[in-house]
Protein backbone atom coordinates (compact mmCIF):
# COMPACT_ATOMS: atom_id res chain seq x y z
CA UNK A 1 0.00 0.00 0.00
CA UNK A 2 0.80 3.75 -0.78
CA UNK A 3 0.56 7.54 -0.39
CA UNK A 4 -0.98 7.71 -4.44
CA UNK A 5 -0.93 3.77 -5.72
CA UNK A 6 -3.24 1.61 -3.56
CA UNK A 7 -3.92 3.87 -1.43
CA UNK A 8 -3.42 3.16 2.23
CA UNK A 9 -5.21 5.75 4.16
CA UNK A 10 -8.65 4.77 1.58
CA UNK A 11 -8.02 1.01 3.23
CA UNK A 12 -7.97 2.30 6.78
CA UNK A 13 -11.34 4.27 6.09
CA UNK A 14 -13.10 1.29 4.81
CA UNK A 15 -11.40 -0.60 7.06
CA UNK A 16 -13.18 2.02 9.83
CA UNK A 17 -16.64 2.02 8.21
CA UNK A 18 -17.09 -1.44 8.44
CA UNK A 19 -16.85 -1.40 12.31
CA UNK A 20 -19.33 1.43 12.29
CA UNK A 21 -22.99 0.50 14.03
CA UNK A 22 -24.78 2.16 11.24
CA UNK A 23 -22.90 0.73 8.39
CA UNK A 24 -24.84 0.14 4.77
CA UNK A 25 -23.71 -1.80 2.86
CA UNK A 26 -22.75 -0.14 -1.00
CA UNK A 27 -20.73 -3.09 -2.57
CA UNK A 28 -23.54 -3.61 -5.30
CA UNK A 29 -22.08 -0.43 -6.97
CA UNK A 30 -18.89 -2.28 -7.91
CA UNK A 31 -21.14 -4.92 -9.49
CA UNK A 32 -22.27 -2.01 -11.64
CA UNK A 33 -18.14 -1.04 -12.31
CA UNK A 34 -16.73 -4.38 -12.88
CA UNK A 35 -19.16 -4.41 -16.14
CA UNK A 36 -17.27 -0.99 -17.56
CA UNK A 37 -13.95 -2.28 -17.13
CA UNK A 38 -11.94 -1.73 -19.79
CA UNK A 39 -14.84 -0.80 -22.39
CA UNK A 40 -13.40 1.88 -23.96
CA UNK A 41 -16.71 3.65 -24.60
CA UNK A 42 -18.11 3.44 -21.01
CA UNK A 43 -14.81 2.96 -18.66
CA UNK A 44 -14.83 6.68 -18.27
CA UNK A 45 -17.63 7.72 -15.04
CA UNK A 46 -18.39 11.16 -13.09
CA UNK A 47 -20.55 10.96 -10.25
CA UNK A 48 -21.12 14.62 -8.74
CA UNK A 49 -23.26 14.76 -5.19
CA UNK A 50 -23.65 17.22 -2.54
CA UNK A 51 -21.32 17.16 0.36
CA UNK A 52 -21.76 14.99 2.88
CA UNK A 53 -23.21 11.93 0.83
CA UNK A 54 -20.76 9.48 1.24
CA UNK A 55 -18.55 9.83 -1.98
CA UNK A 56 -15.49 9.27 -0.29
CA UNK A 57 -16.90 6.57 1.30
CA UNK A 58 -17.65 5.16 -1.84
CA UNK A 59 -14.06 6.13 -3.48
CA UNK A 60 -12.35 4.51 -0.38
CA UNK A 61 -14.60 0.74 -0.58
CA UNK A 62 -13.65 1.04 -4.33
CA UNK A 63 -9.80 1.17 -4.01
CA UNK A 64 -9.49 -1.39 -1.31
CA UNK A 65 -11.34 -3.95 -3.80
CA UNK A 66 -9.35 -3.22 -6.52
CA UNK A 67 -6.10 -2.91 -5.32
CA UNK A 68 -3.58 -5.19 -6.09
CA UNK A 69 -1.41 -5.41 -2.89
CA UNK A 70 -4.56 -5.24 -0.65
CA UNK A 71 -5.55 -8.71 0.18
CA UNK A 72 -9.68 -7.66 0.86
CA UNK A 73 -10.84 -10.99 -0.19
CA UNK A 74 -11.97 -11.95 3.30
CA UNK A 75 -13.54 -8.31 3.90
CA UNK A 76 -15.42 -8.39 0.35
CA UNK A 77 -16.65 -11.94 0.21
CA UNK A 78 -19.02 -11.25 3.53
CA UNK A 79 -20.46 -8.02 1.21
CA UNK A 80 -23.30 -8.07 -1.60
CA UNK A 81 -21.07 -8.02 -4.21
CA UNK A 82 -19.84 -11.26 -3.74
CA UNK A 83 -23.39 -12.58 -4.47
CA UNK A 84 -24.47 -10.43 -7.63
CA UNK A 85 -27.52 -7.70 -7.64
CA UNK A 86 -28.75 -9.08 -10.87
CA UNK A 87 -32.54 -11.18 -10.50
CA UNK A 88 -31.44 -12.76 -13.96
CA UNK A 89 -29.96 -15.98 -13.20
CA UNK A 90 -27.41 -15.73 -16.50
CA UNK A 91 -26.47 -12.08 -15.55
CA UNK A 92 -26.02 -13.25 -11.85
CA UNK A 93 -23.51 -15.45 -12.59
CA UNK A 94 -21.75 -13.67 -14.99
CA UNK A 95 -21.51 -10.51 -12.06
CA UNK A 96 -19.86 -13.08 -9.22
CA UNK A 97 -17.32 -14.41 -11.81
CA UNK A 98 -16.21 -10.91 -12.21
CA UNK A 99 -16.48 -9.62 -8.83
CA UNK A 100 -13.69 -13.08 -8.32
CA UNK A 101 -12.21 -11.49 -11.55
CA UNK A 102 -11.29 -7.89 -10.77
CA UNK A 103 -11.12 -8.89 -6.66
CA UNK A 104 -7.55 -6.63 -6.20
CA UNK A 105 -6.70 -7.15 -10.27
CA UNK A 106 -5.47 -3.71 -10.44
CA UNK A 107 -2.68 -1.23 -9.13
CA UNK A 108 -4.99 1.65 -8.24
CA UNK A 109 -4.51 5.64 -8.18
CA UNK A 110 -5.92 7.57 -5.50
CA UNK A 111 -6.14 11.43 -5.92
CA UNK A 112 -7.69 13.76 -3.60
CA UNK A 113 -7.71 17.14 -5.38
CA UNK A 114 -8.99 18.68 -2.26
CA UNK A 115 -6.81 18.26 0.20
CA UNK A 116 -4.28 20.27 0.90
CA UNK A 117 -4.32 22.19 -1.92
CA UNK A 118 -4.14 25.84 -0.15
CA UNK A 119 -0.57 25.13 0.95
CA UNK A 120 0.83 24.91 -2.70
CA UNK A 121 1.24 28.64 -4.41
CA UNK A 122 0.60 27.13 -8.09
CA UNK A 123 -0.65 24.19 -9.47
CA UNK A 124 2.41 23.26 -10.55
CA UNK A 125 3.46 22.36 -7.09
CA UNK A 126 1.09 20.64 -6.37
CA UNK A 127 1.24 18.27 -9.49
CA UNK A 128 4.88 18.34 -8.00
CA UNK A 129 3.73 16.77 -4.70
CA UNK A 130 1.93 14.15 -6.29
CA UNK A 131 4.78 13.36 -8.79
CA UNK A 132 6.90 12.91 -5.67
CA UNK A 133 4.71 10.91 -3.71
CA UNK A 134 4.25 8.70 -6.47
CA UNK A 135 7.74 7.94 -6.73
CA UNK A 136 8.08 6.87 -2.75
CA UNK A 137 5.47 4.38 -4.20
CA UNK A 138 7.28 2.85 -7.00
CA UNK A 139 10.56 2.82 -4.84
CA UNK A 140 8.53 0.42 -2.51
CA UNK A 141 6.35 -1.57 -4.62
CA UNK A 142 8.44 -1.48 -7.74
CA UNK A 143 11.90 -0.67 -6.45
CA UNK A 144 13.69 -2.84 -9.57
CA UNK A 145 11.71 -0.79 -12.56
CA UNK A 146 13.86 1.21 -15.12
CA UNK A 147 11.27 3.53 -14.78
CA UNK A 148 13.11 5.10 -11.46
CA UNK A 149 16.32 5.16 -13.04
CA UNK A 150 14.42 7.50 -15.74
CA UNK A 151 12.29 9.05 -13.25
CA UNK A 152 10.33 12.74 -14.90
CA UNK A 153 8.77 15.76 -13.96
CA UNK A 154 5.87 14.65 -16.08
CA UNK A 155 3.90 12.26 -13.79
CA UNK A 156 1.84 10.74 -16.55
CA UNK A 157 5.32 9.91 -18.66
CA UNK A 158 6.29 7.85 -15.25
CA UNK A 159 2.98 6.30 -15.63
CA UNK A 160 2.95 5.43 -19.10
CA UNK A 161 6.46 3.89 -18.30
CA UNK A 162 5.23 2.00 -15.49
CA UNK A 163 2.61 0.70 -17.65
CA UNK A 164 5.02 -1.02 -19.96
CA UNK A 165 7.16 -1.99 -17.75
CA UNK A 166 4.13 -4.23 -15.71
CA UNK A 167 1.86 -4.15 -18.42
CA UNK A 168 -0.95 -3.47 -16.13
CA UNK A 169 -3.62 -0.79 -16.08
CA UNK A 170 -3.94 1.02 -13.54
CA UNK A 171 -7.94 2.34 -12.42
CA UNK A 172 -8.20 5.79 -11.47
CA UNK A 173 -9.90 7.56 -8.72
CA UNK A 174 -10.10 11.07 -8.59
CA UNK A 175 -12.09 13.44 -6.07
CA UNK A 176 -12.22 17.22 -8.46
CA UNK A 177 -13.11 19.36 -5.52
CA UNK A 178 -11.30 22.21 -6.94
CA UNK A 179 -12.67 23.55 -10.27
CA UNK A 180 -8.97 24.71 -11.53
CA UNK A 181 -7.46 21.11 -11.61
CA UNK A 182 -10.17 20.28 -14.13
CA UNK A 183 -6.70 20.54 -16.60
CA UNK A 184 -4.88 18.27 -15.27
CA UNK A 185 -6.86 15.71 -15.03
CA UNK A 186 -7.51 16.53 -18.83
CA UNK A 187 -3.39 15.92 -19.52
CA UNK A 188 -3.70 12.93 -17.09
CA UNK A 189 -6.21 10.93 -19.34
CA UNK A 190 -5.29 12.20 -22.77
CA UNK A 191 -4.11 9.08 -23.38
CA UNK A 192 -5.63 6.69 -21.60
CA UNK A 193 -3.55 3.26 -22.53
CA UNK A 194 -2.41 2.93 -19.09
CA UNK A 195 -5.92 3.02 -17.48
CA UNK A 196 -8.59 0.53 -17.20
CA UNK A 197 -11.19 2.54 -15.32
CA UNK A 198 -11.70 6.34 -14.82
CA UNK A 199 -13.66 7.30 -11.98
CA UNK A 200 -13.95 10.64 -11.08
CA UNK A 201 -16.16 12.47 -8.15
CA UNK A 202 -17.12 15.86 -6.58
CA UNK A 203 -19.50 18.43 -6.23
CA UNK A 204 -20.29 20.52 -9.49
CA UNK A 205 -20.37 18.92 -13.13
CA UNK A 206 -17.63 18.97 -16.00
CA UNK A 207 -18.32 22.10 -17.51
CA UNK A 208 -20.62 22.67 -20.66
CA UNK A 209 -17.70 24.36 -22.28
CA UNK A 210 -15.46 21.03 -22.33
CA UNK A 211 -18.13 19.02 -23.98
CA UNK A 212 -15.51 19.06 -26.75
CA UNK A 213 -12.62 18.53 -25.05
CA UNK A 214 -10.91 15.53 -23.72
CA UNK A 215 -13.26 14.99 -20.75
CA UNK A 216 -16.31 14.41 -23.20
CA UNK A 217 -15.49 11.07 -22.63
CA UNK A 218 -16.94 10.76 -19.43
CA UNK A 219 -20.59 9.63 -18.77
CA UNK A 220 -21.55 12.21 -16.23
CA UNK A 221 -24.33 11.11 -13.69
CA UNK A 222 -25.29 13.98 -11.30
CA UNK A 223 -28.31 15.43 -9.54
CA UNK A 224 -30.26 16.18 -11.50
CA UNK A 225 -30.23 13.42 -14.09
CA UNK A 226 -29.14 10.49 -11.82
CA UNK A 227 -31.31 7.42 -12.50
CA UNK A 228 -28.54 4.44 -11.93
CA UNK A 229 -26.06 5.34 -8.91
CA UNK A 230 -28.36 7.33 -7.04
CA UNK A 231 -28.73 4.84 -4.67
CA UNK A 232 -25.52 4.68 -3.60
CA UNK A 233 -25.43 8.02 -2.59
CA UNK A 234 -27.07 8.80 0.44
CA UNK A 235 -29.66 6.18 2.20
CA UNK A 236 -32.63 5.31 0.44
CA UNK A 237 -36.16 5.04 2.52
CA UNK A 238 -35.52 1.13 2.89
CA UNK A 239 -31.85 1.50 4.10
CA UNK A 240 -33.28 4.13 7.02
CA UNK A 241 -35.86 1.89 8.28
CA UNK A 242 -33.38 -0.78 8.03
CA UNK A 243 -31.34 1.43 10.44
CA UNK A 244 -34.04 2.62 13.15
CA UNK A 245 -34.43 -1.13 13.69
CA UNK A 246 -30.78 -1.13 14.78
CA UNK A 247 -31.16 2.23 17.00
CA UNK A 248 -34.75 1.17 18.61
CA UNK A 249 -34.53 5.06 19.61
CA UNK A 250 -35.83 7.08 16.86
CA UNK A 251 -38.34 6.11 14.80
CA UNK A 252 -38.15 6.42 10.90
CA UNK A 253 -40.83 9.25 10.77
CA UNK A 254 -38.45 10.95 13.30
CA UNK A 255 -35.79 11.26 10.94
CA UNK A 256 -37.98 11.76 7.87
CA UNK A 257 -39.03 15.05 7.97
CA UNK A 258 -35.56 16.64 9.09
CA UNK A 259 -33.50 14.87 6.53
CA UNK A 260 -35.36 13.22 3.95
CA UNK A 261 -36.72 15.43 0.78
CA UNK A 262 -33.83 14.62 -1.72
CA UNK A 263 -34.93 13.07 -4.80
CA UNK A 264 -32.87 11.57 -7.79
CA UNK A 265 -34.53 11.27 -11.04
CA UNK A 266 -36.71 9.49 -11.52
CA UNK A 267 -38.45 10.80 -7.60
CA UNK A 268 -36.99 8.11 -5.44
CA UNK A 269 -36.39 9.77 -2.27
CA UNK A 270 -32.61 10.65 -0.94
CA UNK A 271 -31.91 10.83 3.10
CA UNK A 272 -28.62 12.85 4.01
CA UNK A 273 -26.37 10.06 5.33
CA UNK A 274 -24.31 12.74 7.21
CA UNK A 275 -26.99 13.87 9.45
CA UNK A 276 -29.07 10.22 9.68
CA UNK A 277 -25.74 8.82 11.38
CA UNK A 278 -25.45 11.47 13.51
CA UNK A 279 -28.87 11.71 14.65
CA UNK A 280 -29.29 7.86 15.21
CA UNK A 281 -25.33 8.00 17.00
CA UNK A 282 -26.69 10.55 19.61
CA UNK A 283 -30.14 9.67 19.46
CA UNK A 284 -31.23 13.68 18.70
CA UNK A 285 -33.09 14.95 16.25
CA UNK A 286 -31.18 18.51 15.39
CA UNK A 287 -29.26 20.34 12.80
CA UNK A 288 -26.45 18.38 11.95
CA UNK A 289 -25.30 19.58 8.01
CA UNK A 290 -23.81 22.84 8.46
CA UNK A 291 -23.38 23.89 4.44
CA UNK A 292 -21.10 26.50 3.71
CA UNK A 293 -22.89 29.92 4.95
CA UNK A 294 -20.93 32.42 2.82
CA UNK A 295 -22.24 30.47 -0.53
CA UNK A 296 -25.05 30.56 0.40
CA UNK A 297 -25.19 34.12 1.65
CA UNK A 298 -23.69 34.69 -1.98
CA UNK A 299 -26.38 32.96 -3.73
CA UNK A 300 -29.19 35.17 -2.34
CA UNK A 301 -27.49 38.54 -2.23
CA UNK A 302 -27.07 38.44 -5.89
CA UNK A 303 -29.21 41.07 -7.38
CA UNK A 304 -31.58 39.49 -9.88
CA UNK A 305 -35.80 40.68 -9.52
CA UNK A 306 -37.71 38.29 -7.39
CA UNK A 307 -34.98 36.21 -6.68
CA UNK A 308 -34.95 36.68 -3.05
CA UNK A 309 -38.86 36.65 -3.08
CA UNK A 310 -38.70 33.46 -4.83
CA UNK A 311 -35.74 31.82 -2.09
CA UNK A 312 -38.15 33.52 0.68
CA UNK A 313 -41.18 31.16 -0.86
CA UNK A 314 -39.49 27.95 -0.92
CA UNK A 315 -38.41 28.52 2.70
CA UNK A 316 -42.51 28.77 3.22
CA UNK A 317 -42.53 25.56 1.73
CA UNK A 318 -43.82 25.75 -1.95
CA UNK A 319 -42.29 25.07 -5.42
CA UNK A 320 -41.00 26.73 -8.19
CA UNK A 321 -41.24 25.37 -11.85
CA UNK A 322 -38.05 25.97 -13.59
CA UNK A 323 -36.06 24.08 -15.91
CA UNK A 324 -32.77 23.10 -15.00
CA UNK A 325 -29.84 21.40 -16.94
CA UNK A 326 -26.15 20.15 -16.07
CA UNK A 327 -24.42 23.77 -16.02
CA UNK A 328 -20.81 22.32 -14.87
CA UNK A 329 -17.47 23.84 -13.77
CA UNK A 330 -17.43 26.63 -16.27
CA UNK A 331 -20.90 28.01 -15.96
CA UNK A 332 -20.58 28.66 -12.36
CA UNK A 333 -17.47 30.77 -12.72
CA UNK A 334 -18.77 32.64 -15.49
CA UNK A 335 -22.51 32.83 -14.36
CA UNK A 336 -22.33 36.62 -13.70
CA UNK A 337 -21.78 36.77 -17.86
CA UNK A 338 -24.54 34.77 -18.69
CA UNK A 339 -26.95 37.46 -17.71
CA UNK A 340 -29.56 35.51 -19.83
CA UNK A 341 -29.45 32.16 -17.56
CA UNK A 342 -27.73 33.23 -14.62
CA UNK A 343 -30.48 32.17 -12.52
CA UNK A 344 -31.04 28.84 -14.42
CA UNK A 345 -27.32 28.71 -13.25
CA UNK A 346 -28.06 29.53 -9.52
CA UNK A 347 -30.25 27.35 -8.99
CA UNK A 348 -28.65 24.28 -10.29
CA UNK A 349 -25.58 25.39 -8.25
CA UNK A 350 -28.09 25.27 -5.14
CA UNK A 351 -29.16 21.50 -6.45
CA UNK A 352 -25.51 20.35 -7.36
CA UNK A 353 -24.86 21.76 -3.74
CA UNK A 354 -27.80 20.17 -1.94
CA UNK A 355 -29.36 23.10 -1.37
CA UNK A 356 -32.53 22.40 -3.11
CA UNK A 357 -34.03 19.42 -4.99
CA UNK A 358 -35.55 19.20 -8.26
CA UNK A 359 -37.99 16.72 -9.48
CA UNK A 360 -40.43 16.84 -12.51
CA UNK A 361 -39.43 20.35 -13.39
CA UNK A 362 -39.68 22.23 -9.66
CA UNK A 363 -37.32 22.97 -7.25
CA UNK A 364 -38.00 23.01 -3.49
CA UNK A 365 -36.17 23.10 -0.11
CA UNK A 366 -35.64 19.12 0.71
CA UNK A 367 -36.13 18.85 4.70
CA UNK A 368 -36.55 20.97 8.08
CA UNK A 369 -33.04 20.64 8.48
CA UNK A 370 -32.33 23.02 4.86
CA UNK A 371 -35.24 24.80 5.95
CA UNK A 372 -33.68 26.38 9.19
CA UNK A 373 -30.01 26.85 7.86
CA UNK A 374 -32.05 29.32 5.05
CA UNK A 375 -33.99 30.65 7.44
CA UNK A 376 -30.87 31.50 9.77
CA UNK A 377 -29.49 33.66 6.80
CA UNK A 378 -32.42 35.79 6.35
């Protein structure tokens, strides 16, 4: 295990979740992975969710099945994926002989582009960091590979030389946090020989603007068009009830109306796993998702008419019909240019952010809990 390639800290958090009282179980979505392996037209995945929905969660239960000097047989054989989601029989069978298949196949590359990232002046540094790191790596899983002897500057030419040298893929994890490292990750995957599975997470879409760029690749599955991971994101209405029976405290209409109200899609309903946990580990009902004040302070000081009337209405609990799409990265910088959709923008940056929901074409405030942490700001 590493600081970049199998990632050890990622273990240790899985590792931590599983003790966890209120643990769900996720594994199915690797079911849902293992059949994008490799594909060259669907290996390539974004998932973008609020804070505070378990994505790193997720990210951290994917590298410790994939990765190759992680023995996580034991750990993922007691999990659903071992048994396959699928109710046909054919398609069952086929999804445990790849979950033994791809079972810690592949050296795997961990990159949080959020942490940290304040203490480096340029990007450049912190590529730098992570070129570094990535060599203490190789020096101690690969410490008799040319590629050291030839080590770069340019982290993805010590990649692609790693690559031949093993001839193995690596699969890629990335967390985008930070909407100016959307570049890089551009030059990392450019070309993508080395890499068997692209899976990248964070808050607010690709941007609009690189639909022709190298990132088109990706198949981007967010808010407000998520119909097939949704439910690993977040608990579903089953997984709570499945929960209060463990807690015997609080029942599942207790947590309901504080931090239920998300909805994916296609209206399946979304509870904050953040808060649930936290409610359930105290056994209080309260205000446990603090978002970020000061965006959204910025959201309703911008000067557009009615906006504020319309924020003040969905605090009193009604709707708005509005039609939203994927505005990404780009649109959100920029949105104070696009004087014609800035508030289309707005208020799919309040959605992407968990702010709001949207379903069937209206936006609303999801739970009491979103409700009061408005209300505090007015």
């Amino acid at each position: 295990m590493g600081l970049i390639i199998d990632n050890e800290d990622m273990c240790e958090k899985f590792k931590g979740l599983l003790e966890e009282k209120y643990f769900i179980d996720k594994s199915n979505i690797i079911n849902d992975f293992n059949k994008l392996i490799e594909d060259e037209s669907s290996k390539y995945v974004c998932i973008t969710k609020p804070r505070r929905f378990g994505k790193t969660s997720i990210a951290a239960m994917l590298v410790m099945y994939y990765s190759k000097s992680i023995d996580s047989k034991e750990i993922f054989d007691k999990l659903k994926v071992s048994k396959g989601k699928s109710s046909d029989i054919k398609e069952k069978e086929n999804e445990i002989k790849q979950y033994k298949e791809y079972q810690g196949k592949y050296h795997t590359i961990y990159l949080d582009l959020s942490k940290n990232v304040f203490s480096f002046e340029t990007l450049d540094a912190f590529i730098s960091s992570i070129n570094c790191k990535l060599k203490t790596d190789i020096e101690e899983l690969f410490p008799n590979y040319k590629v050291l002897n030839d080590y770069d500057v340019d982290i993805v030419y010590n990649l692609k030389k790693l690559y031949l040298e093993t001839d193995k893929k690596f699969i890629l994890f990335s967390d985008k946090e930070r909407n100016n490292y959307i570049n890089f990750l551009k030059y990392l995957i450019k070309d993508s020989s080395f890499l068997a599975f692209v899976y990248m997470t964070g808050i607010t879409a690709i941007a609009k603007e690189l639909s022709q760029s190298t990132l088109n690749c990706f198949r981007e599955y967010t808010m407000l068009n998520d119909k097939k991971y949704f439910k690993y994101f977040g608990f579903t209405e089953d997984e709570v009830n499945e929960l209060c029976e463990i807690n015997k405290n609080l029942t599942f209409e207790n947590l309901e109306s504080w931090y239920n109200g998300y909805k994916s899609s296609n209206g399946k309903k979304i509870f904050n796993t953040w808060s649930v946990v936290r409610a359930l580990n105290s056994n209080i009902i309260e205000n446990y998702w603090s978002p970020n004040s000061n965006e959204m302070k910025e959201i309703i000081n911008y000067d557009i008419v009615g906006f504020r009337e319309e924020i003040l209405e969905l605090i009193n609990g009604n709707t708005i019909e509005i039609q939203l799409e994927n505005y990404g990265v780009e649109d959100i910088l920029n949105e104070l240019e696009d004087n014609e959709h800035v508030k289309e923008i707005l208020y799919s940056k309040m959605v992407t952010f968990g702010y709001l929901t949207y379903y069937n074409g209206k936006i609303s405030i999801p739970n009491e809990e979103l409700i009061r942490n408005w209300r505090s700001l007015l």
